[in-house]
C-alpha atoms as a PDB file:
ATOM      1  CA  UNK A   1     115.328 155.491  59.123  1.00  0.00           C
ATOM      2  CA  UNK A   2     115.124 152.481  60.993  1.00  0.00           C
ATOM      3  CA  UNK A   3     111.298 152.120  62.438  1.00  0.00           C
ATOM      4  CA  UNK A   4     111.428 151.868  66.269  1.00  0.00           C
ATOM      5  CA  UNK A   5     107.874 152.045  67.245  1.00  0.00           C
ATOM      6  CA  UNK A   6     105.205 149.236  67.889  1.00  0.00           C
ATOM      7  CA  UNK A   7     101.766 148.886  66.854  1.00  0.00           C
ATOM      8  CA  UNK A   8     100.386 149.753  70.193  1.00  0.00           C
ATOM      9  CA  UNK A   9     102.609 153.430  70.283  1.00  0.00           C
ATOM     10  CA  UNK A  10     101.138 153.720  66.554  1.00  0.00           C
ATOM     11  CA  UNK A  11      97.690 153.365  67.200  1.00  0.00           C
ATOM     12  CA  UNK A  12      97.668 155.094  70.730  1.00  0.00           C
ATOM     13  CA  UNK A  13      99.454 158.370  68.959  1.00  0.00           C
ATOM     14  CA  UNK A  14      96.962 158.098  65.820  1.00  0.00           C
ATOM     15  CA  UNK A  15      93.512 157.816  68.750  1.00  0.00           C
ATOM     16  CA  UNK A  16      95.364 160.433  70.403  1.00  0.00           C
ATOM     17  CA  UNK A  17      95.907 162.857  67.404  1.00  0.00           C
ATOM     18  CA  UNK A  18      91.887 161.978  66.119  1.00  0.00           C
ATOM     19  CA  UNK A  19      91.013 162.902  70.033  1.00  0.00           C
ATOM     20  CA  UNK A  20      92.950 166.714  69.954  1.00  0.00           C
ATOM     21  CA  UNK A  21      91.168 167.066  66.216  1.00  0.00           C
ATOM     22  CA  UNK A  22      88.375 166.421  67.315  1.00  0.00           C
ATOM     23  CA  UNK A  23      88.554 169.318  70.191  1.00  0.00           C
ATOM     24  CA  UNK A  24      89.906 170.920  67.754  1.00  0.00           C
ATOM     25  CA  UNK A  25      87.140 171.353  65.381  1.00  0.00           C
ATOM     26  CA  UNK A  26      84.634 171.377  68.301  1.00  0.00           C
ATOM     27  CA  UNK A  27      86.231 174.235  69.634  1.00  0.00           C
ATOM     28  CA  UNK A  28      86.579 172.893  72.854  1.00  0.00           C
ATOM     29  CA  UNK A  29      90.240 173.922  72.759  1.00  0.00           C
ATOM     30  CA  UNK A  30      91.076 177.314  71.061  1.00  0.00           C
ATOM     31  CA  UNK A  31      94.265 180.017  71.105  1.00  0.00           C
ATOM     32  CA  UNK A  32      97.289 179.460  71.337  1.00  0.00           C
ATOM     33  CA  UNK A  33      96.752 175.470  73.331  1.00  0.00           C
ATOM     34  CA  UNK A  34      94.885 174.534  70.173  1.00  0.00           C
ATOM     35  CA  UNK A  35      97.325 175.135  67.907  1.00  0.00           C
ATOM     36  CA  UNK A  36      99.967 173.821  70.050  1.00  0.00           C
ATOM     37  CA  UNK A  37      97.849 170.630  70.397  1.00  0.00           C
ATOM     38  CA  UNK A  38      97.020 170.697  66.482  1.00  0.00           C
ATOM     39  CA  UNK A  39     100.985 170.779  65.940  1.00  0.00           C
ATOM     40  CA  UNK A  40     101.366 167.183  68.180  1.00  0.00           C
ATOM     41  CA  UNK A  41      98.703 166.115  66.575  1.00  0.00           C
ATOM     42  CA  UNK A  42     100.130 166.498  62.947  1.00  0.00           C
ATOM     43  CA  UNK A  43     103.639 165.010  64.921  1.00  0.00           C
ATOM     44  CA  UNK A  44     101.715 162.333  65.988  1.00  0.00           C
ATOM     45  CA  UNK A  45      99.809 160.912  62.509  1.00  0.00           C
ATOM     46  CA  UNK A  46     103.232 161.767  60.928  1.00  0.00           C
ATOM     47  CA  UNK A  47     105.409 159.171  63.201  1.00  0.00           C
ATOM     48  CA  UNK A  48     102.620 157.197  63.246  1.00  0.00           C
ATOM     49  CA  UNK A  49     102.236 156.520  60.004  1.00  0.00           C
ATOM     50  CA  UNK A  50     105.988 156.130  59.205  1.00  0.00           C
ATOM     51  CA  UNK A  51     106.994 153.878  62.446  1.00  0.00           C
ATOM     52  CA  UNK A  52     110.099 156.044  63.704  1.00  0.00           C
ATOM     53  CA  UNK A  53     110.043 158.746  66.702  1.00  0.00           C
ATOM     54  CA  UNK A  54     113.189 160.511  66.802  1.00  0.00           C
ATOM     55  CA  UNK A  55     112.616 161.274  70.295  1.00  0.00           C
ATOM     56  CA  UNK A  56     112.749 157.485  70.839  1.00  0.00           C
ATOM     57  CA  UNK A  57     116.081 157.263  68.236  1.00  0.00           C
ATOM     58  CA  UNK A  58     117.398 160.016  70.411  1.00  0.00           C
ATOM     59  CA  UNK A  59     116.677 158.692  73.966  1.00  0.00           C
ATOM     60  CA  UNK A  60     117.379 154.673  72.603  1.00  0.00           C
ATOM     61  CA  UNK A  61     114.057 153.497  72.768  1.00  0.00           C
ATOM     62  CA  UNK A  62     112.709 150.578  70.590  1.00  0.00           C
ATOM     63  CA  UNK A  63     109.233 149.680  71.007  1.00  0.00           C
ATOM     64  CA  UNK A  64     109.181 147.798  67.943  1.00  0.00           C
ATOM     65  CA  UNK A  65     108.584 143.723  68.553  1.00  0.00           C
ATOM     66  CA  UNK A  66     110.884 141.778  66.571  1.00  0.00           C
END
C-alpha cells in the first residue's frame, strides 16, 4: 500500500473521528446513526493512522505532498 493521504486529510479525519466519539459517549447521538457514525469513526483513525484511503486509490486521488 502506497500512502496517498496528506497530513491535513490525516489530522482532519482523526479531529473528526475524536468529534463523533465524543457524541458518542455523550449520548448525543444514539441507535442506529451512532453506530453508523462509530463505524466512520473507527474508518477514519484506521486510514488515518496508516496514510492510505482506498476510496482515494480507487477514485485516483493523492493528497500526499511529495
Amino acid at each position: 500500500m502506497k500512502k496517498n493521504m496528506g497530513s491535513l486529510d490525516t489530522m482532519i479525519r482523526i479531529v473528526i473521528a475524536i468529534i463523533i466519539g465524543a457524541l458518542y459517549f455523550t449520548t448525543t447521538i444514539t441507535g442506529t446513526l451512532a453506530i453508523i457514525a462509530l463505524v466512520i469513526a473507527v474508518i477514519f483513525v484506521i486510514t488515518g493512522f496508516i496514510g492510505f484511503c482506498p476510496l482515494y486509490a480507487l477514485l485516483g486521488i493523492n493528497t500526499l505532498k511529495k
